[in-house]
Protein backbone atom coordinates (compact mmCIF):
# COMPACT_ATOMS: atom_id res chain seq x y z
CA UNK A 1 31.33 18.83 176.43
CA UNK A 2 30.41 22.28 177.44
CA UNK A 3 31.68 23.72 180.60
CA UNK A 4 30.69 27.41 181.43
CA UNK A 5 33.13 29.46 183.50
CA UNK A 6 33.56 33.03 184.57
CA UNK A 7 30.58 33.73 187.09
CA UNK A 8 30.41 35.40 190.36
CA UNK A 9 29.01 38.22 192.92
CA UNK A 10 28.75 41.68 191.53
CA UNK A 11 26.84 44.49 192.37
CA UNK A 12 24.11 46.25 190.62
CA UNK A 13 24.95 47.75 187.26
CA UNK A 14 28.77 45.79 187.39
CA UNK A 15 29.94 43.72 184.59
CA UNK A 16 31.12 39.58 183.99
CA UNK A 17 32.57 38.00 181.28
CA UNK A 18 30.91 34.25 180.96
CA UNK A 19 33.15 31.75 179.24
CA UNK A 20 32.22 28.33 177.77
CA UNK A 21 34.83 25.74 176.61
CA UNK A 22 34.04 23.37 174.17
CA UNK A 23 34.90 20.01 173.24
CA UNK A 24 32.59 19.42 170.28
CA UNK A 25 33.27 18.47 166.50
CA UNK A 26 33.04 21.41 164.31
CA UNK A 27 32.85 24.33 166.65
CA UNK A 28 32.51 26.78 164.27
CA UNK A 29 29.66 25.54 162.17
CA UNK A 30 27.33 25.40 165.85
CA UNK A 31 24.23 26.98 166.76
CA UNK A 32 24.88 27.95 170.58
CA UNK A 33 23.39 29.47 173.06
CA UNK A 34 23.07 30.85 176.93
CA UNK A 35 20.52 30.07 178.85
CA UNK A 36 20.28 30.59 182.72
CA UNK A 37 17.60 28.95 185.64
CA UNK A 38 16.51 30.30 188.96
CA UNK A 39 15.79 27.94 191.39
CA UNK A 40 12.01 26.29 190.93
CA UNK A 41 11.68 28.17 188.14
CA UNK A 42 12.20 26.45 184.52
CA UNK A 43 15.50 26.98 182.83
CA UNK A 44 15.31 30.12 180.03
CA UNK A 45 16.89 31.52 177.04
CA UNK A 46 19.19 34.16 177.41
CA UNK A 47 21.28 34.62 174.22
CA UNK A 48 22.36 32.89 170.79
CA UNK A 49 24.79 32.99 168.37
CA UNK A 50 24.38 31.35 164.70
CA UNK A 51 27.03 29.21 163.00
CA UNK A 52 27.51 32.97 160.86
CA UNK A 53 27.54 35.40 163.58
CA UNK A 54 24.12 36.27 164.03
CA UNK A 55 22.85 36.83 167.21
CA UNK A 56 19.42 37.34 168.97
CA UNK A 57 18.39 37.95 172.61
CA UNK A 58 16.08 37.87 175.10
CA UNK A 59 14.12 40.89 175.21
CA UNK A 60 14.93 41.47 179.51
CA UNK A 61 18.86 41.19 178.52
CA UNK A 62 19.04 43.15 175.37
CA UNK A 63 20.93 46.03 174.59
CA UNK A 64 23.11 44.71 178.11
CA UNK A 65 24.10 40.97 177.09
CA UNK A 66 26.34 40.55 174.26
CA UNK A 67 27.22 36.84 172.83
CA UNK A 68 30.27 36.25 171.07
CA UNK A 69 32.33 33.47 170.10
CA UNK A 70 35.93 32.76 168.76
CA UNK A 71 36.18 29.85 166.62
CA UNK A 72 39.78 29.48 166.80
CA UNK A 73 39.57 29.18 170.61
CA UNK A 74 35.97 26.51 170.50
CA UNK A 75 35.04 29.01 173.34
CA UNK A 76 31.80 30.92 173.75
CA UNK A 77 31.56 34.00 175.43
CA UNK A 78 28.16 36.15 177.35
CA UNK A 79 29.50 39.73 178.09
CA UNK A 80 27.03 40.81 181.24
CA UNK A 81 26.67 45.39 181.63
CA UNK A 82 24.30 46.40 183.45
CA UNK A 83 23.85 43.39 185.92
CA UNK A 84 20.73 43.73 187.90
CA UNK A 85 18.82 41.42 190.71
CA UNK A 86 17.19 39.74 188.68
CA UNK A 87 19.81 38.51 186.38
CA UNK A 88 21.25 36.32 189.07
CA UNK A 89 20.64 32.73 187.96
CA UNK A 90 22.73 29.43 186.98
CA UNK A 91 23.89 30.11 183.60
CA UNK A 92 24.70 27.66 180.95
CA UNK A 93 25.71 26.98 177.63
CA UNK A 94 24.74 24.66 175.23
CA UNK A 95 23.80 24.28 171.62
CA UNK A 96 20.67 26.05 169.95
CA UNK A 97 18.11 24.43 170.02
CA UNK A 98 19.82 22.87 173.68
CA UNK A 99 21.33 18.92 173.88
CA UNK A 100 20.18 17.31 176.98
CA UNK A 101 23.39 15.65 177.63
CA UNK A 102 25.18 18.75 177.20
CA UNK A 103 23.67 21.21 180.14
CA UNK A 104 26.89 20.52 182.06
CA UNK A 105 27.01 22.24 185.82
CA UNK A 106 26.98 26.04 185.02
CA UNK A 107 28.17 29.10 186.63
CA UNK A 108 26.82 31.20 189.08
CA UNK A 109 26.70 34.60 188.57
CA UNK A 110 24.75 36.85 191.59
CA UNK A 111 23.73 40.48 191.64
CA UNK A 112 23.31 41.96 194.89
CA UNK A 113 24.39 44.49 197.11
């Protein structure tokens, strides 16, 4: 299981923290990702994080998104600067490439003044 936690309203250019619990085997040796959908609009890639540390990014959240993860904790974490409009979606977490039975419910995060 994957649960994603830590969303909300802020304004435009505030900050969030996204956390994702997990209850998987082997935490540490996991590809995993964020991704985040707007409604009627297919679900996207945001951010991922390799087994090793290595990380890659969508090019509209780059150089503002920064994925992280602490093994000892099995949590995943999305640090948000920068927010703007357009970043406000459903975000998830899930493995790279994504599970289907692991897209769990999400967390809202909204950008608006």
């Amino acid at each position: 299981q994957l649960q994603a936690s830590g969303g909300g309203l802020v304004h435009p250019g505030g900050s969030l923290r996204l956390s994702c619990a997990a209850s998987i085997s082997r935490f540490r040796f996991q590809h995993l990702g964020w991704y985040r959908q707007v409604p009627g609009k297919q679900r996207e890639f945001v951010a991922r994080i390799t087994a090793l540390g290595g990380t890659d990014y969508a090019g509209s959240v780059k150089g503002r998104f920064t994925i992280s993860r602490d093994n000892d904790k099995n949590t995943l974490y999305l640090q948000m600067n920068s927010l703007k409009p357009e970043d406000t979606a459903l975000y998830y977490c899930n493995f790279v490439p994504s599970r289907t039975d692991y897209w769990g419910q999400g967390t809202q995060v909204t950008v608006s003044s």
